[in-house]
PDB file of N, CA and C in Angstrom:
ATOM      1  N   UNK A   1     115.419 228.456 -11.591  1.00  0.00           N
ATOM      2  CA  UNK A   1     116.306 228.105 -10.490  1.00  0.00           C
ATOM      3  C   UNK A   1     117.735 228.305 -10.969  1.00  0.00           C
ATOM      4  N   UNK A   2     118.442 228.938 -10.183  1.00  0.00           N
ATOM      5  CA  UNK A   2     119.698 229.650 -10.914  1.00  0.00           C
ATOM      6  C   UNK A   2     121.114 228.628  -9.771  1.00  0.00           C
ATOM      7  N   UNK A   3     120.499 226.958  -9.270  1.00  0.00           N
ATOM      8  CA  UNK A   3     121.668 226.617  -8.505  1.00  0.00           C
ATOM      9  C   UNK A   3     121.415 225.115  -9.334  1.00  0.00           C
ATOM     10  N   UNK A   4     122.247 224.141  -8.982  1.00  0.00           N
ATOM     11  CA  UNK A   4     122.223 222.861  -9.216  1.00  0.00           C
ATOM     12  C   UNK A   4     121.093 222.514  -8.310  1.00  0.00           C
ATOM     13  N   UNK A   5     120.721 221.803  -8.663  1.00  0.00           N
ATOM     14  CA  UNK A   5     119.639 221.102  -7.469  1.00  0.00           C
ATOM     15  C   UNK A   5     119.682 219.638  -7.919  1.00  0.00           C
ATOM     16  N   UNK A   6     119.113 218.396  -7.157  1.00  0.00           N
ATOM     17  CA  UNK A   6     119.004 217.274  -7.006  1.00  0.00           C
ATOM     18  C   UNK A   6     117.353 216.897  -6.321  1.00  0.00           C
ATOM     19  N   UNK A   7     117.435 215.642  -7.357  1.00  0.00           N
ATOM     20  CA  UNK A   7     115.992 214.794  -6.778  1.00  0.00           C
ATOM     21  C   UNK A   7     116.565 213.905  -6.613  1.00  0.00           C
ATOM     22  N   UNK A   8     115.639 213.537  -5.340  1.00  0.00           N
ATOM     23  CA  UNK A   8     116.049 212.415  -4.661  1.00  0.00           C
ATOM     24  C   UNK A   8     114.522 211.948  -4.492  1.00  0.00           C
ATOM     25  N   UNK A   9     114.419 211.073  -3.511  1.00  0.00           N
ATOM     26  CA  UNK A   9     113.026 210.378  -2.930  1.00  0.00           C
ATOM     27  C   UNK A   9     113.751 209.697  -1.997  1.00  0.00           C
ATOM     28  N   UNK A  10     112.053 209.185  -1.200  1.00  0.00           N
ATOM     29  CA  UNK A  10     111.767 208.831   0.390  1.00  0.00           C
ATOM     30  C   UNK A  10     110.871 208.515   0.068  1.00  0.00           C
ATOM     31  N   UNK A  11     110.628 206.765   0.717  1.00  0.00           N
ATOM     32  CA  UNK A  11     109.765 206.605   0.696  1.00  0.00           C
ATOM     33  C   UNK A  11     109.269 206.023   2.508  1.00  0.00           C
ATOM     34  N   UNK A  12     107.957 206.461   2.738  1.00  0.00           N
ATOM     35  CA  UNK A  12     107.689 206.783   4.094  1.00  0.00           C
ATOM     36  C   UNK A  12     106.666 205.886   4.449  1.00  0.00           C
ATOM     37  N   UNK A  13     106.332 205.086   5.649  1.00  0.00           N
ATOM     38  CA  UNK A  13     105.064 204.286   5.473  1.00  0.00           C
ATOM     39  C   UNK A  13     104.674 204.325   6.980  1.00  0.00           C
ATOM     40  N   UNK A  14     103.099 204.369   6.833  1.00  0.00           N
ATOM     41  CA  UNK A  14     102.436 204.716   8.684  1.00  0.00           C
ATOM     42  C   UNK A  14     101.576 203.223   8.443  1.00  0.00           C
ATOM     43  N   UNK A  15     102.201 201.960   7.589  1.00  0.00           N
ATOM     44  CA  UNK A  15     101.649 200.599   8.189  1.00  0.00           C
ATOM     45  C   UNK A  15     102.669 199.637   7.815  1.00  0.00           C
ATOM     46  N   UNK A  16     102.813 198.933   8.563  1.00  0.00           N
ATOM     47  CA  UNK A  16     103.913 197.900   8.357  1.00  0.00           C
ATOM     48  C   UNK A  16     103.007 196.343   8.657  1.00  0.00           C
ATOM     49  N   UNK A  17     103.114 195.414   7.560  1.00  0.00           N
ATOM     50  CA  UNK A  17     102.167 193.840   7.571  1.00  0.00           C
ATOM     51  C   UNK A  17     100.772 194.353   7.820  1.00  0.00           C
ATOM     52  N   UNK A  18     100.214 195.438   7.224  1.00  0.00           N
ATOM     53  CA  UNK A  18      98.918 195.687   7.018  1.00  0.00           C
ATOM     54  C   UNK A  18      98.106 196.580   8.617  1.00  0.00           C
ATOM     55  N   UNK A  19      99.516 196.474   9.229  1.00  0.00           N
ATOM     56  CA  UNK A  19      98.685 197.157  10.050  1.00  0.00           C
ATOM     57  C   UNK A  19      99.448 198.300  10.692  1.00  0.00           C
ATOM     58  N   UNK A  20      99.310 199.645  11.058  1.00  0.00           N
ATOM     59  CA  UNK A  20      99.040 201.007  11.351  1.00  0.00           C
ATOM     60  C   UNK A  20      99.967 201.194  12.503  1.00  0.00           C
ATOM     61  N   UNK A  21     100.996 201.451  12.269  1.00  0.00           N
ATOM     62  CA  UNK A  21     101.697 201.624  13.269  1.00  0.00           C
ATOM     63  C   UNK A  21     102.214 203.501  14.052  1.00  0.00           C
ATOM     64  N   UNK A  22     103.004 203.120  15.127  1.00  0.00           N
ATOM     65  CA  UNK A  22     102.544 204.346  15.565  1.00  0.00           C
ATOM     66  C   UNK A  22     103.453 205.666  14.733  1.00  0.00           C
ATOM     67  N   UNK A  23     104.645 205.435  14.452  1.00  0.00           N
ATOM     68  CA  UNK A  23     105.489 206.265  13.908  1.00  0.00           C
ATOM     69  C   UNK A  23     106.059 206.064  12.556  1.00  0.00           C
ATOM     70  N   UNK A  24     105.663 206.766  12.044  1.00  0.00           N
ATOM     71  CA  UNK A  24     106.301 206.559  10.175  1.00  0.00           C
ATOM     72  C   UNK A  24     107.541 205.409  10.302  1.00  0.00           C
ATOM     73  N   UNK A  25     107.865 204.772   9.713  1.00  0.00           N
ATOM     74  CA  UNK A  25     108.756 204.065   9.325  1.00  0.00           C
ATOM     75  C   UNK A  25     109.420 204.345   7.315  1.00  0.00           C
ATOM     76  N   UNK A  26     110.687 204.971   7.756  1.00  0.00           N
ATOM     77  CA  UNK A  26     111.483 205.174   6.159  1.00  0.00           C
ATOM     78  C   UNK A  26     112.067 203.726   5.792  1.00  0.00           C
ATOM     79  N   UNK A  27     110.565 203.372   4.713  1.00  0.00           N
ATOM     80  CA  UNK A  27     111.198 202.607   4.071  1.00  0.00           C
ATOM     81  C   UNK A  27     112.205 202.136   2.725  1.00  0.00           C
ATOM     82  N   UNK A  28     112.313 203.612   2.259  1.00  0.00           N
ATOM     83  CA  UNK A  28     113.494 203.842   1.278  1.00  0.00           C
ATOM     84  C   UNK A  28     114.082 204.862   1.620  1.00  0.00           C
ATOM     85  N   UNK A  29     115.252 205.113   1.853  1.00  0.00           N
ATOM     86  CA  UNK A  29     116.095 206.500   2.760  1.00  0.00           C
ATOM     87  C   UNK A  29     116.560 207.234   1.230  1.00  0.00           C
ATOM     88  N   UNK A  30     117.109 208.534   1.492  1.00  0.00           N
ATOM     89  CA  UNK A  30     117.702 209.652   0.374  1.00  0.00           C
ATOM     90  C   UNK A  30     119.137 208.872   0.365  1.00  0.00           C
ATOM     91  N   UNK A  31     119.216 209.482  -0.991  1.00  0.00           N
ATOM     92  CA  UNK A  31     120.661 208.654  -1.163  1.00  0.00           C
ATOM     93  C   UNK A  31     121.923 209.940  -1.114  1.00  0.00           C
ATOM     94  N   UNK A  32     121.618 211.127  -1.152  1.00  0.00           N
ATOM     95  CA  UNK A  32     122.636 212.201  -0.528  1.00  0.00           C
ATOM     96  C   UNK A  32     122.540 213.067   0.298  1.00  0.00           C
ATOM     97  N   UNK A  33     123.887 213.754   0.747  1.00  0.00           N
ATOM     98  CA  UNK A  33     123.798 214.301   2.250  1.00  0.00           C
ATOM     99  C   UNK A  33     123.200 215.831   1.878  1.00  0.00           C
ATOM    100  N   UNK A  34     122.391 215.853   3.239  1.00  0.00           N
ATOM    101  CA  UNK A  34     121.510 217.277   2.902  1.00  0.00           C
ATOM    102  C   UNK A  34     121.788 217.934   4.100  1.00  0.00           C
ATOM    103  N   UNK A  35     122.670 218.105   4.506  1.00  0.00           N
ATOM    104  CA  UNK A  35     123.782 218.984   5.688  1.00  0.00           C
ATOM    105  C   UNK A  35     123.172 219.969   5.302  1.00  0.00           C
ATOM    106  N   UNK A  36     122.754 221.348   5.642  1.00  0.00           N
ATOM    107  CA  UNK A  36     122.794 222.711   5.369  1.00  0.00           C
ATOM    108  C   UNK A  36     122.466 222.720   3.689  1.00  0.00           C
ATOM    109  N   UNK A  37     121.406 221.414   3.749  1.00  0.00           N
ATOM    110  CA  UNK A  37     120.964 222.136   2.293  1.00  0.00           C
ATOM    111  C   UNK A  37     119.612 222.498   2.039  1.00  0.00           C
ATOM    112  N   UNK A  38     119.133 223.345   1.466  1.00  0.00           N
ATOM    113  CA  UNK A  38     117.684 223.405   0.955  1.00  0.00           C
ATOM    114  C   UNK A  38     117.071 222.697   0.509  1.00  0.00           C
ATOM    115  N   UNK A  39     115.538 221.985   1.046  1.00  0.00           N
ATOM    116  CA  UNK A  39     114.975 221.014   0.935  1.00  0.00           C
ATOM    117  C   UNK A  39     113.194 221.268   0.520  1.00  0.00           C
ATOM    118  N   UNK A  40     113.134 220.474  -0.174  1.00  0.00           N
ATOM    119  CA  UNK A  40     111.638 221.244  -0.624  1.00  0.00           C
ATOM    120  C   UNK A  40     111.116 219.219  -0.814  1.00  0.00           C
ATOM    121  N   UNK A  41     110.217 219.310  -0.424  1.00  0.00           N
ATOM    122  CA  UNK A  41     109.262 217.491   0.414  1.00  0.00           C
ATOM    123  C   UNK A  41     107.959 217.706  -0.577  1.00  0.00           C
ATOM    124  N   UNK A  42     107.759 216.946  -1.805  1.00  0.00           N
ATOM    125  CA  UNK A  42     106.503 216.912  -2.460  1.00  0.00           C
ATOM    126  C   UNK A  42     105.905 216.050  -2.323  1.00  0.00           C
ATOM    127  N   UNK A  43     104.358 216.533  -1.838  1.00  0.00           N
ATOM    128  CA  UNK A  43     103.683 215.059  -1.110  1.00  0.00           C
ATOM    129  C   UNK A  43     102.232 215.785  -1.995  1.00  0.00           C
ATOM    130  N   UNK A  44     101.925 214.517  -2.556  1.00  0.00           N
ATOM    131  CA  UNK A  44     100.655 214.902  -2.736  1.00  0.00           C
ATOM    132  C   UNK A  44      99.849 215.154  -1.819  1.00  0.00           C
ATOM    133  N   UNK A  45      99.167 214.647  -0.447  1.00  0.00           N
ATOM    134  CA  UNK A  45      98.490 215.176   0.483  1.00  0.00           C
ATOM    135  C   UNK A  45      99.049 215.084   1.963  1.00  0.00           C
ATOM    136  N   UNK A  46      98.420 215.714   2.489  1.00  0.00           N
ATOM    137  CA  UNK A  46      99.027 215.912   4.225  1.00  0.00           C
ATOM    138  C   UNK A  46      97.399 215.415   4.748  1.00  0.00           C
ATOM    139  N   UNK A  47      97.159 214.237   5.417  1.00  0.00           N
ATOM    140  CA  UNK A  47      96.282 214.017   5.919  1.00  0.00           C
ATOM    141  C   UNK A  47      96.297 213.649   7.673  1.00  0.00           C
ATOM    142  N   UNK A  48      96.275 212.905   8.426  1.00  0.00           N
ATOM    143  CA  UNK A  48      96.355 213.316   9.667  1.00  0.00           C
ATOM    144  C   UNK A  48      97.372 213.738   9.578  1.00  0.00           C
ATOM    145  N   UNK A  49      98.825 213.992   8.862  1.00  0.00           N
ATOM    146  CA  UNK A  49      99.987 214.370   9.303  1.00  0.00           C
ATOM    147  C   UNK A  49     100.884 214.111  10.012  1.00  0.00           C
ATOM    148  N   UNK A  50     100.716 212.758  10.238  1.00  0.00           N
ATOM    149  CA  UNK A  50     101.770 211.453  10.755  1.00  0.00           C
ATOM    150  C   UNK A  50     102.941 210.923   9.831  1.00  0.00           C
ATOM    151  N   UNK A  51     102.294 210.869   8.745  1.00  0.00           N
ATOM    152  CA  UNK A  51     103.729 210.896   7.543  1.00  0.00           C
ATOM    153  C   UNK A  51     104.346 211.496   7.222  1.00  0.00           C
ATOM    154  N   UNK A  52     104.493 213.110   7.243  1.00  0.00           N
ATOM    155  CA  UNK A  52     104.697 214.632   7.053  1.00  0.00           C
ATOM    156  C   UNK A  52     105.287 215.044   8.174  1.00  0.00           C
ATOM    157  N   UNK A  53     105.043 214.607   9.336  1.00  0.00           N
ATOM    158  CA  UNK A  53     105.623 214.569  10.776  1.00  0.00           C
ATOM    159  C   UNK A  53     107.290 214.039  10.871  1.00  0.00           C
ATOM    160  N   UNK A  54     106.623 212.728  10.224  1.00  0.00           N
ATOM    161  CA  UNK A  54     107.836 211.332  10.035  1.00  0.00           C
ATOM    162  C   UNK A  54     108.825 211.995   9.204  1.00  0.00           C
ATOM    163  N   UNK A  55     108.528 212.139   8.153  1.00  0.00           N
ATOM    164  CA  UNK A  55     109.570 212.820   7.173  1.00  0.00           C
ATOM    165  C   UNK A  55     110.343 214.178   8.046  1.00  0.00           C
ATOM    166  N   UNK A  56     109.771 215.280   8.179  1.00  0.00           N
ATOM    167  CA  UNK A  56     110.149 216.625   9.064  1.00  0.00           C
ATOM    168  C   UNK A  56     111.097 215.966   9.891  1.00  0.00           C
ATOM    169  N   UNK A  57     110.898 215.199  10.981  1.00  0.00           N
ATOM    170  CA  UNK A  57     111.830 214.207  11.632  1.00  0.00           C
ATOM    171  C   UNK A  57     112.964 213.909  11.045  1.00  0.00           C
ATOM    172  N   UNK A  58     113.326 213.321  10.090  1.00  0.00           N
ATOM    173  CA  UNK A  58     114.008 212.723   9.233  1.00  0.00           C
ATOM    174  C   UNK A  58     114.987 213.737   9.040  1.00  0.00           C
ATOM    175  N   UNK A  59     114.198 214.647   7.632  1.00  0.00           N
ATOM    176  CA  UNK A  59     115.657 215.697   7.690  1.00  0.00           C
ATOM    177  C   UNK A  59     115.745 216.709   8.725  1.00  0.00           C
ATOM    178  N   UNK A  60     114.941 216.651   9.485  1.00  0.00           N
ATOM    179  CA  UNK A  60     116.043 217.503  10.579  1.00  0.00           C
ATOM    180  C   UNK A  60     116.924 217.090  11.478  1.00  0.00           C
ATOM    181  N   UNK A  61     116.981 215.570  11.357  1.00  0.00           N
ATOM    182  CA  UNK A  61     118.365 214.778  12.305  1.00  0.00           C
ATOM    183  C   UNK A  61     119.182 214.674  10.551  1.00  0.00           C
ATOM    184  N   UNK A  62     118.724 214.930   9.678  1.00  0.00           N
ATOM    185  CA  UNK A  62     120.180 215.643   9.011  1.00  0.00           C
ATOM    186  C   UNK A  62     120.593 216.660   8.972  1.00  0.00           C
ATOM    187  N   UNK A  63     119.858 217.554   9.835  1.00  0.00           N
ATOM    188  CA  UNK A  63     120.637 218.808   9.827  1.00  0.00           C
ATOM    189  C   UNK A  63     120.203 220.081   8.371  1.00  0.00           C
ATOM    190  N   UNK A  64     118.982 219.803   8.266  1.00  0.00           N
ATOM    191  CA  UNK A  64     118.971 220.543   6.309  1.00  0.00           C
ATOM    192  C   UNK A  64     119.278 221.904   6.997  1.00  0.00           C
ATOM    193  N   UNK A  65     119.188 223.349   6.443  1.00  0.00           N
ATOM    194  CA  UNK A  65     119.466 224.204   6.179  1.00  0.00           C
ATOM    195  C   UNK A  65     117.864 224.970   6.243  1.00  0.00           C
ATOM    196  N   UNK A  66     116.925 224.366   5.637  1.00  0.00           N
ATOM    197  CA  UNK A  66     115.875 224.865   5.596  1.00  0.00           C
ATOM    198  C   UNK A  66     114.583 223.803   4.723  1.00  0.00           C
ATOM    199  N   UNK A  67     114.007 223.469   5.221  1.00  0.00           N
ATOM    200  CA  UNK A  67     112.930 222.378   5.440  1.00  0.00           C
ATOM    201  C   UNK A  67     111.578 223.136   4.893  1.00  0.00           C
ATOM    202  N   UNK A  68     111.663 222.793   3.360  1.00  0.00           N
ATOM    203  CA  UNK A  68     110.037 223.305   2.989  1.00  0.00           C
ATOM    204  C   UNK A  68     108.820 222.305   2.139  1.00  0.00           C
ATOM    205  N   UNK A  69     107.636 222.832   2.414  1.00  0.00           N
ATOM    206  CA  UNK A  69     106.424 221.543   2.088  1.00  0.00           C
ATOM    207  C   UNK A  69     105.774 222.039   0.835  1.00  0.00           C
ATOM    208  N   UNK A  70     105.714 221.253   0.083  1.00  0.00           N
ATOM    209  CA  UNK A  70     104.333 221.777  -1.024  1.00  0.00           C
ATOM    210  C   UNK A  70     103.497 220.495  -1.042  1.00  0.00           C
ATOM    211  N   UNK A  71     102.236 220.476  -1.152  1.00  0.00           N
ATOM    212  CA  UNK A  71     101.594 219.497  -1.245  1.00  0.00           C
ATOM    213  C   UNK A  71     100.249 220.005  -2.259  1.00  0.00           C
ATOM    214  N   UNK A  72     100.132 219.108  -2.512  1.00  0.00           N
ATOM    215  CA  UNK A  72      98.555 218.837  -3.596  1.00  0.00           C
ATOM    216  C   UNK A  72      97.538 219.247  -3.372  1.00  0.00           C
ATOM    217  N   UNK A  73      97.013 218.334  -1.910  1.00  0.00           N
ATOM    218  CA  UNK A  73      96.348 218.789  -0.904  1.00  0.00           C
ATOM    219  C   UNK A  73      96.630 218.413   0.228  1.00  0.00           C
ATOM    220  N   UNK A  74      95.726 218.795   1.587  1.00  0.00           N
ATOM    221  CA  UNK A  74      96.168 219.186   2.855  1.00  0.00           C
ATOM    222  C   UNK A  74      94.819 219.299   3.779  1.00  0.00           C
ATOM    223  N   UNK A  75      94.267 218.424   4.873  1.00  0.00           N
ATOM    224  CA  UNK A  75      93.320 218.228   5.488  1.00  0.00           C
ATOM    225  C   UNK A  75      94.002 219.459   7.104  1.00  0.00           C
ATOM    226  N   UNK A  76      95.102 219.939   6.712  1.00  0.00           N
ATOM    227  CA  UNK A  76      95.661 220.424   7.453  1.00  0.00           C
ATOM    228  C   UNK A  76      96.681 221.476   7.305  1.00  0.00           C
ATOM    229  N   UNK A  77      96.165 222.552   8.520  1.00  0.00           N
ATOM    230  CA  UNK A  77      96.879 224.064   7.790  1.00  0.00           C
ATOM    231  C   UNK A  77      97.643 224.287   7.762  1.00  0.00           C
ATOM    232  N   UNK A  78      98.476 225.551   7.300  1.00  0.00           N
ATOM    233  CA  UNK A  78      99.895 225.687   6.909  1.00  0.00           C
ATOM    234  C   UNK A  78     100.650 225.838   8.536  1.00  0.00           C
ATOM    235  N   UNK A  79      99.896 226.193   9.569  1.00  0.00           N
ATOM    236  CA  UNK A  79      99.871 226.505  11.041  1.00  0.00           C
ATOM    237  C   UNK A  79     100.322 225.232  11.260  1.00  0.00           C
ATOM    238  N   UNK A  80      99.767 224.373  10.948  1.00  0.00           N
ATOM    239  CA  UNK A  80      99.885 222.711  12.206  1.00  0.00           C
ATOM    240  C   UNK A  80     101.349 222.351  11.284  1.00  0.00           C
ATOM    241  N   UNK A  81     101.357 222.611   9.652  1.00  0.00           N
ATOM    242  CA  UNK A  81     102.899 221.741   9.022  1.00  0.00           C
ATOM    243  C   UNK A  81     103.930 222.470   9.271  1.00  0.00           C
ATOM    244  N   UNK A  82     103.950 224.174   9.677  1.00  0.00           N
ATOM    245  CA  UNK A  82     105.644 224.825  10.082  1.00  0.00           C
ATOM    246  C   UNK A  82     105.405 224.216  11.303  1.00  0.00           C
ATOM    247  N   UNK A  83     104.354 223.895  12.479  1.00  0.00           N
ATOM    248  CA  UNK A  83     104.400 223.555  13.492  1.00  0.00           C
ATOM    249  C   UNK A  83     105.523 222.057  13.119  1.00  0.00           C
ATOM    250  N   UNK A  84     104.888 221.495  12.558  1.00  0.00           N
ATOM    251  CA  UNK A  84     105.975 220.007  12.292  1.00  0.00           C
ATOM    252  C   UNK A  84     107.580 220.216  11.604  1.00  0.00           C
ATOM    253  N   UNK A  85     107.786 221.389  11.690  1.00  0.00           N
ATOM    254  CA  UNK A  85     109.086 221.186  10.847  1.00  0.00           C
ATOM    255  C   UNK A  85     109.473 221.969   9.825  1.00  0.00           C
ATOM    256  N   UNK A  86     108.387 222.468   8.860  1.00  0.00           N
ATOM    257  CA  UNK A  86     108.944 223.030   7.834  1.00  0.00           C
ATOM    258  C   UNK A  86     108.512 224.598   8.146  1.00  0.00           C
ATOM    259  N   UNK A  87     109.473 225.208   7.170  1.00  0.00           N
ATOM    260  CA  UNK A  87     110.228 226.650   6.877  1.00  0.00           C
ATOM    261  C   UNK A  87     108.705 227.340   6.456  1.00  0.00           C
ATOM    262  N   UNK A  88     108.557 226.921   4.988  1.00  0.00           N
ATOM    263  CA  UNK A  88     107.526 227.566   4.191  1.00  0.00           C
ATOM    264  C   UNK A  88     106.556 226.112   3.727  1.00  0.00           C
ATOM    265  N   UNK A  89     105.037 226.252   3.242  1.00  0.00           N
ATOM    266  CA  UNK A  89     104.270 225.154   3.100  1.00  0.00           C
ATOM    267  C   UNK A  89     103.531 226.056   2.009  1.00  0.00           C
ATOM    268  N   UNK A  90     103.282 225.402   1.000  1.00  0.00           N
ATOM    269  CA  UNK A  90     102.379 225.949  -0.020  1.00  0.00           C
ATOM    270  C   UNK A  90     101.510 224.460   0.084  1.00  0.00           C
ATOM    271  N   UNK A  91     100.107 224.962   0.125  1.00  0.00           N
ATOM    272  CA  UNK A  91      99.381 223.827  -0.560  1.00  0.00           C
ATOM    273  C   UNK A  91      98.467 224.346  -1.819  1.00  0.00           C
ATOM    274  N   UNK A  92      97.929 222.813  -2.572  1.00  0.00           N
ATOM    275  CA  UNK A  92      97.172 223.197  -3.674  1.00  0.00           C
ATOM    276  C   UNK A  92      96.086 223.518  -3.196  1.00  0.00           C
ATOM    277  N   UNK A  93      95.438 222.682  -2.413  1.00  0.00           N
ATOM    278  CA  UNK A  93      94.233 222.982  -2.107  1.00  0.00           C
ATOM    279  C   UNK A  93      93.675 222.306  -0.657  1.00  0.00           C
ATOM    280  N   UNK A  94      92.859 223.112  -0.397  1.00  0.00           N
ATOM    281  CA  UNK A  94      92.433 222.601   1.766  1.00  0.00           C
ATOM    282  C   UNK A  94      91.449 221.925   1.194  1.00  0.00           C
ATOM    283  N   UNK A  95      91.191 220.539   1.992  1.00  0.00           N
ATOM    284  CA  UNK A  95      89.811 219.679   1.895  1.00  0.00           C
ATOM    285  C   UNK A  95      89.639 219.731   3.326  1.00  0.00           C
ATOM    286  N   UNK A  96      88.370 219.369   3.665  1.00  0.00           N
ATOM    287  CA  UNK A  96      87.831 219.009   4.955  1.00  0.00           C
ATOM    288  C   UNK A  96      88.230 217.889   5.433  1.00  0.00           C
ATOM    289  N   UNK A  97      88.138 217.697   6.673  1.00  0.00           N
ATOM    290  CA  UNK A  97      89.043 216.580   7.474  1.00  0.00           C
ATOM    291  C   UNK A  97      87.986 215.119   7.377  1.00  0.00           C
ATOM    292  N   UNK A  98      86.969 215.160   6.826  1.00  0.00           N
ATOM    293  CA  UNK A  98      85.722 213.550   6.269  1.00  0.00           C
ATOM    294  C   UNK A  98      86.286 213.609   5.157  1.00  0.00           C
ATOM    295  N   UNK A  99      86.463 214.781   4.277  1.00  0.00           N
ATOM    296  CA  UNK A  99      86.763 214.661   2.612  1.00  0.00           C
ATOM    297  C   UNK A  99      87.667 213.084   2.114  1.00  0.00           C
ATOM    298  N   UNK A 100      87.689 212.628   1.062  1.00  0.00           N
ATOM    299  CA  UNK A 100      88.621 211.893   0.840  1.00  0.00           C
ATOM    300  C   UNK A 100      88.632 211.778  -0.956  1.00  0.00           C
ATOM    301  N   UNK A 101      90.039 211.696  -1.226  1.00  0.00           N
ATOM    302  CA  UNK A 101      90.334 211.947  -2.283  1.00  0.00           C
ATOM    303  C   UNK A 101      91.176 210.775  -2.958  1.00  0.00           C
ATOM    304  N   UNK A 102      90.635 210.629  -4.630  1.00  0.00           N
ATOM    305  CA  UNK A 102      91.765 209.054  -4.957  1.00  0.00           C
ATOM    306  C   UNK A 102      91.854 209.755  -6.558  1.00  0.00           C
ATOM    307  N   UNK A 103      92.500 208.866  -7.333  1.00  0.00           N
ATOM    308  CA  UNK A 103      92.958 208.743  -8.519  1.00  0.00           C
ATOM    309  C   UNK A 103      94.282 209.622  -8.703  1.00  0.00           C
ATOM    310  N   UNK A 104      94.713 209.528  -9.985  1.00  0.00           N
ATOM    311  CA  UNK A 104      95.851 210.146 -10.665  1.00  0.00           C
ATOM    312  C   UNK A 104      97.003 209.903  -9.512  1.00  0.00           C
ATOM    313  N   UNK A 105      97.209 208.809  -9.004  1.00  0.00           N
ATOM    314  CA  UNK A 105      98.158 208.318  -8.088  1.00  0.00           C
ATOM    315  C   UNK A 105      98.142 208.607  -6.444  1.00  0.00           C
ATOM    316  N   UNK A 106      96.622 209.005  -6.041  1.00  0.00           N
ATOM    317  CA  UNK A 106      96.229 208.586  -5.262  1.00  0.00           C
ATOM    318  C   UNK A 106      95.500 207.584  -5.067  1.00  0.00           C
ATOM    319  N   UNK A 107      95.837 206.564  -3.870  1.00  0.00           N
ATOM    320  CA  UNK A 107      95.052 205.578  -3.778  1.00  0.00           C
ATOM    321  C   UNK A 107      93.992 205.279  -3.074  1.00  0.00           C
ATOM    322  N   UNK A 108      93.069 204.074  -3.078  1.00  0.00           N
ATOM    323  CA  UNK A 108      91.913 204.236  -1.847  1.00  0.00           C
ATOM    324  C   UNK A 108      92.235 202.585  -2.048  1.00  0.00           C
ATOM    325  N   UNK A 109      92.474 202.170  -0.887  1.00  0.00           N
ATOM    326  CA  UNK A 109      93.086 200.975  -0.303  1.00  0.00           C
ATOM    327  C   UNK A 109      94.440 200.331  -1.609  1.00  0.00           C
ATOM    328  N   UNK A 110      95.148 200.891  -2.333  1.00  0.00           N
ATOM    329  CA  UNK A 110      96.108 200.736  -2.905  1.00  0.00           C
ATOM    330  C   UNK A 110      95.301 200.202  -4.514  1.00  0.00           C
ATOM    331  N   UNK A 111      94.424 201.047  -4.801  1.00  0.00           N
ATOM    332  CA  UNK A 111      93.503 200.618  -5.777  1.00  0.00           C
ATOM    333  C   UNK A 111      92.964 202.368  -6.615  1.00  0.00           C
ATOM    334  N   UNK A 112      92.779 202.314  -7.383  1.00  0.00           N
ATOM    335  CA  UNK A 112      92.533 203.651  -8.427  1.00  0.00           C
ATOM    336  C   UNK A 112      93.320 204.306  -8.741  1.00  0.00           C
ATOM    337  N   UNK A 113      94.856 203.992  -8.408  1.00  0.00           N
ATOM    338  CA  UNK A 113      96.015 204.935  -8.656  1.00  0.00           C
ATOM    339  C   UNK A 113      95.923 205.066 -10.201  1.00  0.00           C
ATOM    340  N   UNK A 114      95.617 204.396 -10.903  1.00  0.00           N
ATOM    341  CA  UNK A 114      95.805 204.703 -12.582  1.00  0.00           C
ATOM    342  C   UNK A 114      94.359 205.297 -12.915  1.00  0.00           C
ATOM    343  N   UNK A 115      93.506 205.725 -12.180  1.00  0.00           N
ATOM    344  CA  UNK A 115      92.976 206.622 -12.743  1.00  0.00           C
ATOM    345  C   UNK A 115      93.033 208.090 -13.450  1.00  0.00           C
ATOM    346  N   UNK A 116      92.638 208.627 -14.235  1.00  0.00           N
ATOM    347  CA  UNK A 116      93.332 209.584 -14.785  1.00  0.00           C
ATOM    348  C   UNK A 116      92.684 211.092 -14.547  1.00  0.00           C
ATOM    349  N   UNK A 117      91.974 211.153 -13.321  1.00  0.00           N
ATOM    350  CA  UNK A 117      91.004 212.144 -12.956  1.00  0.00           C
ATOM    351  C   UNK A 117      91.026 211.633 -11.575  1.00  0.00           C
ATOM    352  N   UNK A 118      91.347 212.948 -10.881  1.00  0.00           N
ATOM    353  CA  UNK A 118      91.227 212.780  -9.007  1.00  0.00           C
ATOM    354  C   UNK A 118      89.553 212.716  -9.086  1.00  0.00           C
ATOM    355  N   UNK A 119      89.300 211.792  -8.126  1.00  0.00           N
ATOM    356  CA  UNK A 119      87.541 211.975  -7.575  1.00  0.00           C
ATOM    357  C   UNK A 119      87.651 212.140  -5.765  1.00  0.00           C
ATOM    358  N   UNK A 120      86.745 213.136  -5.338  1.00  0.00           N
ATOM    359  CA  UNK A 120      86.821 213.736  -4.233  1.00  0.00           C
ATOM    360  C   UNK A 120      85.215 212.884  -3.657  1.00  0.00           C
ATOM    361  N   UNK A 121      85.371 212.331  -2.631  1.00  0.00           N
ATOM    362  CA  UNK A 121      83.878 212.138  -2.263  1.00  0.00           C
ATOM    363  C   UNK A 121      83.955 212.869  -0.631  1.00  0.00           C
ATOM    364  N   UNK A 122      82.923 213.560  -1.015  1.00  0.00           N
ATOM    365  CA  UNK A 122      82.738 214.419   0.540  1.00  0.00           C
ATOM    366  C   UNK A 122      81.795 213.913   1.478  1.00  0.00           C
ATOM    367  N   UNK A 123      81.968 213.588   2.553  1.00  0.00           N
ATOM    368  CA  UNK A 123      80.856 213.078   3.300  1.00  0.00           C
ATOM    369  C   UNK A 123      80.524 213.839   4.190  1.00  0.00           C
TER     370      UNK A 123
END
């Protein structure tokens, strides 16, 4: 990368007091302005795509410059995430929409994140 660049974080949540609400809520905002700047959103997975939605939302009432996704994995195609917002979308890998996936800081009810090996159970 031949410019300055900056990390920042967002943190994004689709439940508020345990329960599921309808529109992402940012519960930690970016701490600089991304006017016309290049933006690249690392999410480990895109699953219904309500949080990925929420975010896309976000910086585009700042105005970025260009809005791009990489994710881990993705129950959902690169078709439905430029549909939400972003420029370019790389994912690691497509799972099926039953699939479900935890460890290495994914969670399954806020539990296996310190595992040190993703486990996929397919149903």
């Amino acid at each position: 990368i031949n410019s300055d660049i900056k990390i920042d974080f967002i943190t994004v949540s689709t439940y508020e007091n345990n329960q599921k609400v309808k529109d992402p809520i940012v519960v930690h905002n970016t701490k600089y302005d991304y006017k016309n700047s290049l933006v690249y959103v690392i999410e480990d997975i895109v699953d219904s795509g309500a949080t990925i939605h929420g975010i896309a939302t976000h910086f585009t009432q700042l105005q970025v410059h260009s809005l791009n996704l990489i994710s881990l994995f993705s129950k959902k195609s690169k078709v439905v995430c430029r549909s939400l917002g972003f420029d370019k979308v790389i994912i690691g890998k497509y799972l099926e929409e039953q699939d479900f996936v935890y460890g290495y800081g994914l969670d399954d009810c806020e539990l296996h994140r310190n595992q040190d090996y993703i486990s996929l159970i397919i149903k």
